[in-house]
PDB file of N, CA and C in Angstrom:
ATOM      1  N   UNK A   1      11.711   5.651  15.636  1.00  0.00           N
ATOM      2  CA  UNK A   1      10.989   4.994  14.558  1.00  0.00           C
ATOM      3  C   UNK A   1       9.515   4.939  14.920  1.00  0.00           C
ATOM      4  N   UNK A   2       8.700   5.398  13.902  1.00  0.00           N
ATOM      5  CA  UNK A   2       7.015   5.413  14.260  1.00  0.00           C
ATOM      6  C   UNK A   2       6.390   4.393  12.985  1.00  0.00           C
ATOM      7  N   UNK A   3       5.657   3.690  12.833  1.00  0.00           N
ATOM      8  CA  UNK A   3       5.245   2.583  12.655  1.00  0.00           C
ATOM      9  C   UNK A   3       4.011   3.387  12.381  1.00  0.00           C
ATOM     10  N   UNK A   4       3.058   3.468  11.021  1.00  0.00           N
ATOM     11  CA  UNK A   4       1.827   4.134  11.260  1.00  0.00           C
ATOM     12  C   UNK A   4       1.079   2.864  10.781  1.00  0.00           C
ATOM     13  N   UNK A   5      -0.012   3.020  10.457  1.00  0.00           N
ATOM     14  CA  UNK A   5      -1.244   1.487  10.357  1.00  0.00           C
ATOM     15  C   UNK A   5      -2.920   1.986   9.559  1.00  0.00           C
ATOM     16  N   UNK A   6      -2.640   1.552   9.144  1.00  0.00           N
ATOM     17  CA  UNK A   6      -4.204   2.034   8.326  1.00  0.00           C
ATOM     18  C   UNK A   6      -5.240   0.190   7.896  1.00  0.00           C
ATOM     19  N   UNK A   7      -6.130   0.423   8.431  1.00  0.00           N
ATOM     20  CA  UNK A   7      -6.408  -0.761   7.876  1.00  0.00           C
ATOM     21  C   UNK A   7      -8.107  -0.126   7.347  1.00  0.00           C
ATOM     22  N   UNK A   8      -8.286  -1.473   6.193  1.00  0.00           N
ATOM     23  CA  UNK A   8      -9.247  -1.136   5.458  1.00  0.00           C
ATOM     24  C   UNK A   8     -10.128  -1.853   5.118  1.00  0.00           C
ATOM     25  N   UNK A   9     -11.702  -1.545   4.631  1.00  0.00           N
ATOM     26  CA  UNK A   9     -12.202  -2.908   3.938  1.00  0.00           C
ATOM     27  C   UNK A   9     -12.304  -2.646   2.932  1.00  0.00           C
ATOM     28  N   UNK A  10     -12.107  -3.550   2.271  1.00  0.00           N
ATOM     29  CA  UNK A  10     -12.462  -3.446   0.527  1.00  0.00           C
ATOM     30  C   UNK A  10     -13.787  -3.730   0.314  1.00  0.00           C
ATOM     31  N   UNK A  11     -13.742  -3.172  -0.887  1.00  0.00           N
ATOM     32  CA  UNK A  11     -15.393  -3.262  -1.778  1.00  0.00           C
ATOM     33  C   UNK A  11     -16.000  -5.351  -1.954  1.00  0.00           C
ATOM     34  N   UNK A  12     -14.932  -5.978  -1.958  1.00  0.00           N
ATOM     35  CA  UNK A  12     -15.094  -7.141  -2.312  1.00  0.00           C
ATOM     36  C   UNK A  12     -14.984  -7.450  -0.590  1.00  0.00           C
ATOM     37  N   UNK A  13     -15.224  -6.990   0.491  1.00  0.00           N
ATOM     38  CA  UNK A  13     -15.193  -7.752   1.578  1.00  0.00           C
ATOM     39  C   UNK A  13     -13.868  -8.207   2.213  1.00  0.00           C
ATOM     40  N   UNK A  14     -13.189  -7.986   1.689  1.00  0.00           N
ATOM     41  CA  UNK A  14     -11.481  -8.438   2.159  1.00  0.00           C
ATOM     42  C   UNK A  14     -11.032  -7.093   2.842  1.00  0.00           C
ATOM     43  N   UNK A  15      -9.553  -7.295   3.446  1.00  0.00           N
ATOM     44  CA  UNK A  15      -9.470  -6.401   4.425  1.00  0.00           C
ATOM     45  C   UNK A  15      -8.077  -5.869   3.859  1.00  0.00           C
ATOM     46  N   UNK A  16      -7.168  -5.181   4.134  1.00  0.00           N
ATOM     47  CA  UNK A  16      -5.977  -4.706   4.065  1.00  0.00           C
ATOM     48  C   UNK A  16      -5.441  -4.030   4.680  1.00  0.00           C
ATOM     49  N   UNK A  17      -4.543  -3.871   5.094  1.00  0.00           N
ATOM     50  CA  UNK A  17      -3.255  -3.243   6.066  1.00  0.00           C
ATOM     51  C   UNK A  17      -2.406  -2.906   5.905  1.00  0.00           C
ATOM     52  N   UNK A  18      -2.047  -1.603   5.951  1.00  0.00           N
ATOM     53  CA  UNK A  18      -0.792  -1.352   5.301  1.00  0.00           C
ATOM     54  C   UNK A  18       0.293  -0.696   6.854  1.00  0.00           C
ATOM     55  N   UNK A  19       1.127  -1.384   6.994  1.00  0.00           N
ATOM     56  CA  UNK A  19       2.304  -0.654   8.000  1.00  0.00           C
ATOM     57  C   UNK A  19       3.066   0.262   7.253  1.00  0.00           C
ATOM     58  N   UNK A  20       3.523   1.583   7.856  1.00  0.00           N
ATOM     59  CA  UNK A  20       4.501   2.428   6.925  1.00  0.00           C
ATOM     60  C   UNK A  20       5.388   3.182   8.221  1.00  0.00           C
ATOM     61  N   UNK A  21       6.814   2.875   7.721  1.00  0.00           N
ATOM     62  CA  UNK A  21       7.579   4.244   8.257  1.00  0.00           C
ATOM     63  C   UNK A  21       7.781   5.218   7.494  1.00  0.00           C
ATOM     64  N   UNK A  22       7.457   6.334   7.911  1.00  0.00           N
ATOM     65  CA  UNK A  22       7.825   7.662   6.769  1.00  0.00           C
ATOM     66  C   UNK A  22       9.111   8.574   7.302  1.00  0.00           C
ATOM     67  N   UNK A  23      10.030   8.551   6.668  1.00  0.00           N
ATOM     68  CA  UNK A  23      11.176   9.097   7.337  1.00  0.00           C
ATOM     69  C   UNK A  23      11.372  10.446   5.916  1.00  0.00           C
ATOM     70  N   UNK A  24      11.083  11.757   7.067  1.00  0.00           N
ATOM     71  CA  UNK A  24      11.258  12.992   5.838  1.00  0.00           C
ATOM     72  C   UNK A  24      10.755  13.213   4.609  1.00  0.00           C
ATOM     73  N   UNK A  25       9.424  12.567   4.443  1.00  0.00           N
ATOM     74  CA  UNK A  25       8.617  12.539   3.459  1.00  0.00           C
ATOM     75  C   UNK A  25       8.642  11.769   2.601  1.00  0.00           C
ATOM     76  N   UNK A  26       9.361  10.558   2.880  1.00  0.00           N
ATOM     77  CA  UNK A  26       9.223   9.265   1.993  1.00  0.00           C
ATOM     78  C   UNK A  26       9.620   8.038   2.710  1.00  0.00           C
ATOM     79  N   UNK A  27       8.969   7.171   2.290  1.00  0.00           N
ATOM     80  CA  UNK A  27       8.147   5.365   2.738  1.00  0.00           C
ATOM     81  C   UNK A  27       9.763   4.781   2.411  1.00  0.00           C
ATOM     82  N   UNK A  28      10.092   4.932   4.474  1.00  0.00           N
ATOM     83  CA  UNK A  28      11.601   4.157   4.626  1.00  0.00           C
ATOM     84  C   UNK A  28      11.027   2.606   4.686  1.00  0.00           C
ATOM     85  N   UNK A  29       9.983   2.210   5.093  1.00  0.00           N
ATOM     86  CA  UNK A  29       9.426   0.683   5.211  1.00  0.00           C
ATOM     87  C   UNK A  29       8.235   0.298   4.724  1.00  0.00           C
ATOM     88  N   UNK A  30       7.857  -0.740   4.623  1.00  0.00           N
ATOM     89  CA  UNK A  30       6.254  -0.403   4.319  1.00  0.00           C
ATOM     90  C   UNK A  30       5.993  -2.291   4.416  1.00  0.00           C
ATOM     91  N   UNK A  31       4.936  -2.353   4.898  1.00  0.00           N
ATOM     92  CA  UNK A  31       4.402  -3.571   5.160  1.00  0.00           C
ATOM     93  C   UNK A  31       2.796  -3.918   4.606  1.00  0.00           C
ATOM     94  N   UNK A  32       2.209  -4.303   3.416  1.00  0.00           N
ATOM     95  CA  UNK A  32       0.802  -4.618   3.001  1.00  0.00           C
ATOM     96  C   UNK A  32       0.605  -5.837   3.126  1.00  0.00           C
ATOM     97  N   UNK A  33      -0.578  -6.326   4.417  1.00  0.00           N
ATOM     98  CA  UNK A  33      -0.968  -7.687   4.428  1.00  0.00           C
ATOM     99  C   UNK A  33      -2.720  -7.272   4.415  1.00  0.00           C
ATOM    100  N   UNK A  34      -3.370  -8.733   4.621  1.00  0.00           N
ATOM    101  CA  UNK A  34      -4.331  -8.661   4.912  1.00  0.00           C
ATOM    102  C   UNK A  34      -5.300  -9.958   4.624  1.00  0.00           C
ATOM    103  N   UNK A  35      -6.542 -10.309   4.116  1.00  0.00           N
ATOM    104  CA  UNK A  35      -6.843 -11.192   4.043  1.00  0.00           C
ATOM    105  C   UNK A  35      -7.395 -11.100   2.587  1.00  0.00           C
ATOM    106  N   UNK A  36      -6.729 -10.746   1.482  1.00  0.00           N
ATOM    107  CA  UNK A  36      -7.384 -10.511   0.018  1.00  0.00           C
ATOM    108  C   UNK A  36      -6.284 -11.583  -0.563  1.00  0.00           C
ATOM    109  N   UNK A  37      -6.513 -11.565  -1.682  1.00  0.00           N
ATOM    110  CA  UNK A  37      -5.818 -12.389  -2.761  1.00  0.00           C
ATOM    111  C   UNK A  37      -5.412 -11.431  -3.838  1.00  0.00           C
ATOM    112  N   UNK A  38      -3.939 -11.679  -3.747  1.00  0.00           N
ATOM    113  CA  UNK A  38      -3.169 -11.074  -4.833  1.00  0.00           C
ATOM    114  C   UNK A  38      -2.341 -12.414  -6.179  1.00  0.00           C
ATOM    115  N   UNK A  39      -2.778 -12.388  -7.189  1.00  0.00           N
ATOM    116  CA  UNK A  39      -2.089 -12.997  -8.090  1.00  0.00           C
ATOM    117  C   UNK A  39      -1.137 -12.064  -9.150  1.00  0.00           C
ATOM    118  N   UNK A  40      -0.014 -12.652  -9.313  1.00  0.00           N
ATOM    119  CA  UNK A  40       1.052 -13.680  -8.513  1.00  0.00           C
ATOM    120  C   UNK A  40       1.461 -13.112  -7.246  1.00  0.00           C
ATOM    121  N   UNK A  41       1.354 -14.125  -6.259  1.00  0.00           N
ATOM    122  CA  UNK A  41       1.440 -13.433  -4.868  1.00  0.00           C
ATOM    123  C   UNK A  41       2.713 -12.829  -4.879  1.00  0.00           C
ATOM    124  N   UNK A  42       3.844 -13.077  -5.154  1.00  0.00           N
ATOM    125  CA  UNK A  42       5.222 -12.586  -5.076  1.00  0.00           C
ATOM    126  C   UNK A  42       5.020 -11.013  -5.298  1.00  0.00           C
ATOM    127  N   UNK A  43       4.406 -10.741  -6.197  1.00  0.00           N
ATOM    128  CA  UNK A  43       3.788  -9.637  -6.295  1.00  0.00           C
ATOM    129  C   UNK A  43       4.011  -8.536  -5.759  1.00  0.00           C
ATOM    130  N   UNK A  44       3.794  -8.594  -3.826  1.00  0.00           N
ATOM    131  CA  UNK A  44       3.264  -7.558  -3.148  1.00  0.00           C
ATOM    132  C   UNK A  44       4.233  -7.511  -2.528  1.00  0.00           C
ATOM    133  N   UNK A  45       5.603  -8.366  -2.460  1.00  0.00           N
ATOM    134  CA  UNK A  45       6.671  -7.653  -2.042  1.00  0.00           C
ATOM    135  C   UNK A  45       7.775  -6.627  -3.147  1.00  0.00           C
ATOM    136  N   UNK A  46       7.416  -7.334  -4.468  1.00  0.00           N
ATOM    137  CA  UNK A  46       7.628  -6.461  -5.281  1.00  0.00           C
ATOM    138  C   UNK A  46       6.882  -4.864  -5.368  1.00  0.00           C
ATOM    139  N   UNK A  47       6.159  -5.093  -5.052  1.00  0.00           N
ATOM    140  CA  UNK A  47       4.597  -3.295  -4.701  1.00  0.00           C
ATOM    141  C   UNK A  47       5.638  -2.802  -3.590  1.00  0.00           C
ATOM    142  N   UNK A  48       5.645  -3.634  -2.418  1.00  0.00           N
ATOM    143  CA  UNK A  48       6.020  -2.929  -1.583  1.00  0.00           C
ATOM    144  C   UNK A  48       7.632  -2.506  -1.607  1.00  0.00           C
ATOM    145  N   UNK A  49       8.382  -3.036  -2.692  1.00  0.00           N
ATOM    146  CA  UNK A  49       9.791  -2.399  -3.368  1.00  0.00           C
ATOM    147  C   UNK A  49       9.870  -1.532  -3.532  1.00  0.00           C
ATOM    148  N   UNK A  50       8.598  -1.452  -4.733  1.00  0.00           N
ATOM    149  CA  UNK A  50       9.262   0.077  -5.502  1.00  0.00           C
ATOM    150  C   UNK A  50       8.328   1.489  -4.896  1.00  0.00           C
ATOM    151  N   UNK A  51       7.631   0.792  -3.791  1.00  0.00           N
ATOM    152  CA  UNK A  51       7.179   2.118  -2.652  1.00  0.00           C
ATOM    153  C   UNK A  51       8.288   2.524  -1.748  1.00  0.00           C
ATOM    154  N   UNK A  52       9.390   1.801  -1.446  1.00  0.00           N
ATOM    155  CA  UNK A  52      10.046   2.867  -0.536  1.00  0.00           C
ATOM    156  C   UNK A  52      10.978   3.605  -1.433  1.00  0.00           C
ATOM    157  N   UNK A  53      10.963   4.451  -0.024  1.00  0.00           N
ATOM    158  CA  UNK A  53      11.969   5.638  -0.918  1.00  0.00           C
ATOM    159  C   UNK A  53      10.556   6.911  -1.778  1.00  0.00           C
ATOM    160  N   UNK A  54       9.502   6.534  -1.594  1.00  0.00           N
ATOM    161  CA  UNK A  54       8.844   7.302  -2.366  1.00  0.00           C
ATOM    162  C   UNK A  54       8.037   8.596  -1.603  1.00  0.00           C
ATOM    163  N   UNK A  55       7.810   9.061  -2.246  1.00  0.00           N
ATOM    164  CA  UNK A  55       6.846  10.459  -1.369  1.00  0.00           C
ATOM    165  C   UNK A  55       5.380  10.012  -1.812  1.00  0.00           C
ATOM    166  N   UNK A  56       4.485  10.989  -1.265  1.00  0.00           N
ATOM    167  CA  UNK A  56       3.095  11.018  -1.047  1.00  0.00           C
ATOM    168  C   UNK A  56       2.243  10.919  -2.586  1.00  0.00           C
ATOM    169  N   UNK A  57       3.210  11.639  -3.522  1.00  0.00           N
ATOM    170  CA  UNK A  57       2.795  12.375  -4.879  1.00  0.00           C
ATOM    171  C   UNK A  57       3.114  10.870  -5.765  1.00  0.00           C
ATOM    172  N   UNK A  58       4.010  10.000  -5.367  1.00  0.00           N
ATOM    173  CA  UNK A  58       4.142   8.931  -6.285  1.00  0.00           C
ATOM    174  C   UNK A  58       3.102   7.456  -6.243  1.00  0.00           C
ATOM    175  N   UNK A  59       2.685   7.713  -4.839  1.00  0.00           N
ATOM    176  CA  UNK A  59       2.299   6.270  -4.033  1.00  0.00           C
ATOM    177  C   UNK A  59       1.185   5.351  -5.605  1.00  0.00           C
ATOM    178  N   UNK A  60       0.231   6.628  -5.949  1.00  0.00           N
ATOM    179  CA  UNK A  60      -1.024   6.079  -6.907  1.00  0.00           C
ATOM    180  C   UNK A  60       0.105   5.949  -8.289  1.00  0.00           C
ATOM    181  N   UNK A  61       1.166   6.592  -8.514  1.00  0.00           N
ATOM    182  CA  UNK A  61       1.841   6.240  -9.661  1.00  0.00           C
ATOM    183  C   UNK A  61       2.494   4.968  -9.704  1.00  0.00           C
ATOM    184  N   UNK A  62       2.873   4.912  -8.297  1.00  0.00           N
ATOM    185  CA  UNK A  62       3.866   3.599  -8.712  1.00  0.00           C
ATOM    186  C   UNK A  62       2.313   1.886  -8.441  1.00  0.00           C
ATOM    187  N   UNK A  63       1.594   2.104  -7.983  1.00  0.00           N
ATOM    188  CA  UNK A  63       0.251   0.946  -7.938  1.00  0.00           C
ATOM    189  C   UNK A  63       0.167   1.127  -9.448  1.00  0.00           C
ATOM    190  N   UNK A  64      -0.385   2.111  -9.966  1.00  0.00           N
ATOM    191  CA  UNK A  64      -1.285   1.740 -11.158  1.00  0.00           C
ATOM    192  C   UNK A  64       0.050   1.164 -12.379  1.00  0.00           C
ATOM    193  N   UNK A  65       1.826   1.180 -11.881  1.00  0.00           N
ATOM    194  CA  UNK A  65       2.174   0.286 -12.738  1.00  0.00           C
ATOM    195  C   UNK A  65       2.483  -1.209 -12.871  1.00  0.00           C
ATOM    196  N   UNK A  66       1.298  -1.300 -11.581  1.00  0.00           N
ATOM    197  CA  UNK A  66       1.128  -2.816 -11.443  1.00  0.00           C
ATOM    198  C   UNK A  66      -0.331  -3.408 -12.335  1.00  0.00           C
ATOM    199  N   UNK A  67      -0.840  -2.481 -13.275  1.00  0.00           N
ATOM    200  CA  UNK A  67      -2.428  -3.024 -13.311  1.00  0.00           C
ATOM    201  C   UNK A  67      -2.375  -3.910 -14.343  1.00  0.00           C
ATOM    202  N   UNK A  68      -1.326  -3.878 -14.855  1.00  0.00           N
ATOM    203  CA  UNK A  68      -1.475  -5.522 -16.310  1.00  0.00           C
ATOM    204  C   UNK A  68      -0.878  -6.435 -15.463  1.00  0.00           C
ATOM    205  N   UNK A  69      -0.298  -6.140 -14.723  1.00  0.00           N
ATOM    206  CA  UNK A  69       0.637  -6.996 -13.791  1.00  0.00           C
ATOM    207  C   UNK A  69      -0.356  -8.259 -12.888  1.00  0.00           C
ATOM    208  N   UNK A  70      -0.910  -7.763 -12.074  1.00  0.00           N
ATOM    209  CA  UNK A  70      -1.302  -8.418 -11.010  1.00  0.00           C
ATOM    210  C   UNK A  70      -2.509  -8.441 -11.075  1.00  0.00           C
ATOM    211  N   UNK A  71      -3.492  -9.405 -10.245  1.00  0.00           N
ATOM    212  CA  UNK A  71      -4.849  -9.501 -10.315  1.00  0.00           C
ATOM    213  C   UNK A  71      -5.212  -9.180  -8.788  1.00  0.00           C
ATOM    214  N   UNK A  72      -6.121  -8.557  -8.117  1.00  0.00           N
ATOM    215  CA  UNK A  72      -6.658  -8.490  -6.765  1.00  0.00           C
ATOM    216  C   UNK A  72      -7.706  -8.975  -6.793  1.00  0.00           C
ATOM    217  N   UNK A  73      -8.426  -9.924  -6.210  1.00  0.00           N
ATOM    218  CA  UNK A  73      -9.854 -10.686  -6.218  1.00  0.00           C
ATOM    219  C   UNK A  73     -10.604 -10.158  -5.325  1.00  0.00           C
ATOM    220  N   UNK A  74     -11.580  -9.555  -5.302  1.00  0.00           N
ATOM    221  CA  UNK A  74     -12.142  -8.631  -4.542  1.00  0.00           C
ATOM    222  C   UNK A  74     -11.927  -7.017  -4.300  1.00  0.00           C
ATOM    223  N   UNK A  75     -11.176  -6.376  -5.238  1.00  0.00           N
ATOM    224  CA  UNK A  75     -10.341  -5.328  -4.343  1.00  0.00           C
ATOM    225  C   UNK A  75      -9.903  -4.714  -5.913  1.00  0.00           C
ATOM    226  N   UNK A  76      -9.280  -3.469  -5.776  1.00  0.00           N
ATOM    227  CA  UNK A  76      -8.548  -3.061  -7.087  1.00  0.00           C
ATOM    228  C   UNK A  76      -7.350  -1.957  -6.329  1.00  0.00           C
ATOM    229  N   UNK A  77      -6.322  -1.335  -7.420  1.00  0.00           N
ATOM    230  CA  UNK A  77      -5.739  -1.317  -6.881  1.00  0.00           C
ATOM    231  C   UNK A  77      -5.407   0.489  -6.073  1.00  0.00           C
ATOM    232  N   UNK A  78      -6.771   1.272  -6.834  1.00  0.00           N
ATOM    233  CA  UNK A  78      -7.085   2.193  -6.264  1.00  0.00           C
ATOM    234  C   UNK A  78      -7.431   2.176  -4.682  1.00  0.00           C
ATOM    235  N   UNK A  79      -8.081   0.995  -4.199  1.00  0.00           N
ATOM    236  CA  UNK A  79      -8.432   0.583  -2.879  1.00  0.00           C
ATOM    237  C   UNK A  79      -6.896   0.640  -2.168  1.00  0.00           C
ATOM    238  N   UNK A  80      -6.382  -0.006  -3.104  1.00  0.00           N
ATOM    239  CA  UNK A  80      -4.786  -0.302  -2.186  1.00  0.00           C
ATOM    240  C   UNK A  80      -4.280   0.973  -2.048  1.00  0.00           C
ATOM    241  N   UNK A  81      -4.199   1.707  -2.874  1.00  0.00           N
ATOM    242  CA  UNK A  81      -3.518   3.311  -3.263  1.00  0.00           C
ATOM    243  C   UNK A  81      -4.031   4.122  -1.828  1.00  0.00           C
ATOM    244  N   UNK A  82      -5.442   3.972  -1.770  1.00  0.00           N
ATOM    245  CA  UNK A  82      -6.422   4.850  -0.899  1.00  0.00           C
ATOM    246  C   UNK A  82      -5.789   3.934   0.886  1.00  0.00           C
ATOM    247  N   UNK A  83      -5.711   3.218   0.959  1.00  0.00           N
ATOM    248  CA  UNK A  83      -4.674   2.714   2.340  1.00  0.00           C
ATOM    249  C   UNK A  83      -3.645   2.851   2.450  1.00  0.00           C
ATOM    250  N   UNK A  84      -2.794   2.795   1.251  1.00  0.00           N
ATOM    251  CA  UNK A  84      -1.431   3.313   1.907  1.00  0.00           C
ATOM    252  C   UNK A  84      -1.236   5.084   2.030  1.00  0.00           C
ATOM    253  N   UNK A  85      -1.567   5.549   1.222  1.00  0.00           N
ATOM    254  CA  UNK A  85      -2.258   7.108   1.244  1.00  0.00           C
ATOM    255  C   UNK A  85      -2.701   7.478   2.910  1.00  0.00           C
ATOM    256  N   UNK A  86      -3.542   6.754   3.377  1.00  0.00           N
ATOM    257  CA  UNK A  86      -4.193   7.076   3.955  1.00  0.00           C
ATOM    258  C   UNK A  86      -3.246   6.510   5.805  1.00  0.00           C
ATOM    259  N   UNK A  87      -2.221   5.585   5.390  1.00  0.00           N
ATOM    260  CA  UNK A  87      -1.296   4.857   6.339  1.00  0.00           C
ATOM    261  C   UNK A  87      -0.085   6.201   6.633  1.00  0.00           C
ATOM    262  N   UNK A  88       0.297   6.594   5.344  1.00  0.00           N
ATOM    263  CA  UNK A  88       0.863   7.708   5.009  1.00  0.00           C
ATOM    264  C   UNK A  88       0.855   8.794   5.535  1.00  0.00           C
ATOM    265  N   UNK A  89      -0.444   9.392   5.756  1.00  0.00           N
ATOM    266  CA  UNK A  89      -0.657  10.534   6.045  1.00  0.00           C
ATOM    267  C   UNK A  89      -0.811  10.715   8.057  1.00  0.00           C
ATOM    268  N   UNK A  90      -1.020   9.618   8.081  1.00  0.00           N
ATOM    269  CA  UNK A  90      -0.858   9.450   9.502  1.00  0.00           C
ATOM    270  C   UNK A  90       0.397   9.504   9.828  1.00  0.00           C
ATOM    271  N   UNK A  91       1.693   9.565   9.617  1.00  0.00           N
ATOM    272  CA  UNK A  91       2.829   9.277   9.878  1.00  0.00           C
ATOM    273  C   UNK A  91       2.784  11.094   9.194  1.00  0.00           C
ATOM    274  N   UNK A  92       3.136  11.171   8.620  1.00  0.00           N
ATOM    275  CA  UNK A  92       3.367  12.493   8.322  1.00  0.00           C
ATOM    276  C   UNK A  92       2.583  13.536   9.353  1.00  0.00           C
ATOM    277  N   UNK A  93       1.255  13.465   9.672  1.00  0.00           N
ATOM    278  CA  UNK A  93       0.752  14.070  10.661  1.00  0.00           C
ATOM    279  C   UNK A  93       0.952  14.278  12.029  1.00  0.00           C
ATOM    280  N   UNK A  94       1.925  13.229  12.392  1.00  0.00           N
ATOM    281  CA  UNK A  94       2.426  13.469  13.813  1.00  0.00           C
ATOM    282  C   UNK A  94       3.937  13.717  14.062  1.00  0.00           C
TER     283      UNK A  94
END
């Protein structure tokens, strides 16, 4: 099991982190914390639901069907897309 890590700053100053296992080209785990504000917080374990099981090609599809959904204060959710993407590709690269 490899554990990859991407962390980030956002445009609003907040930070984010995304943990990912990638097992055969799709997100067996995935962990997003950090120090931003997500409304409704419940939220981001729901995000981080319907990311596993997914490949590289879905990651920005399945965020942007959170955008009526949820609010990020500081941050949007392209920022989030661009860290786990980017958590992603590290795990796939090694």
């Amino acid at each position: 099991m490899v554990i990859c890590s991407s962390v980030r700053r956002l445009s609003g100053g907040k930070t984010v982190k995304v943990d990912v296992e990638v097992i055969d080209g799709n997100i067996k785990d995935i962990v997003i914390s950090g120090d931003f504000f997500l409304y409704p917080e419940e939220y981001i374990h729901v995000i981080e639901s319907k990311l596993k099981g997914r490949g590289m090609s879905d990651i920005v599809k399945v965020l942007k069907e959170f955008k009526d959904s949820v609010e990020i204060v500081g941050a949007s959710l392209d920022e989030f897309a661009e860290a786990v993407l980017e958590a992603y590709k590290v795990c796939v690269s090694r």
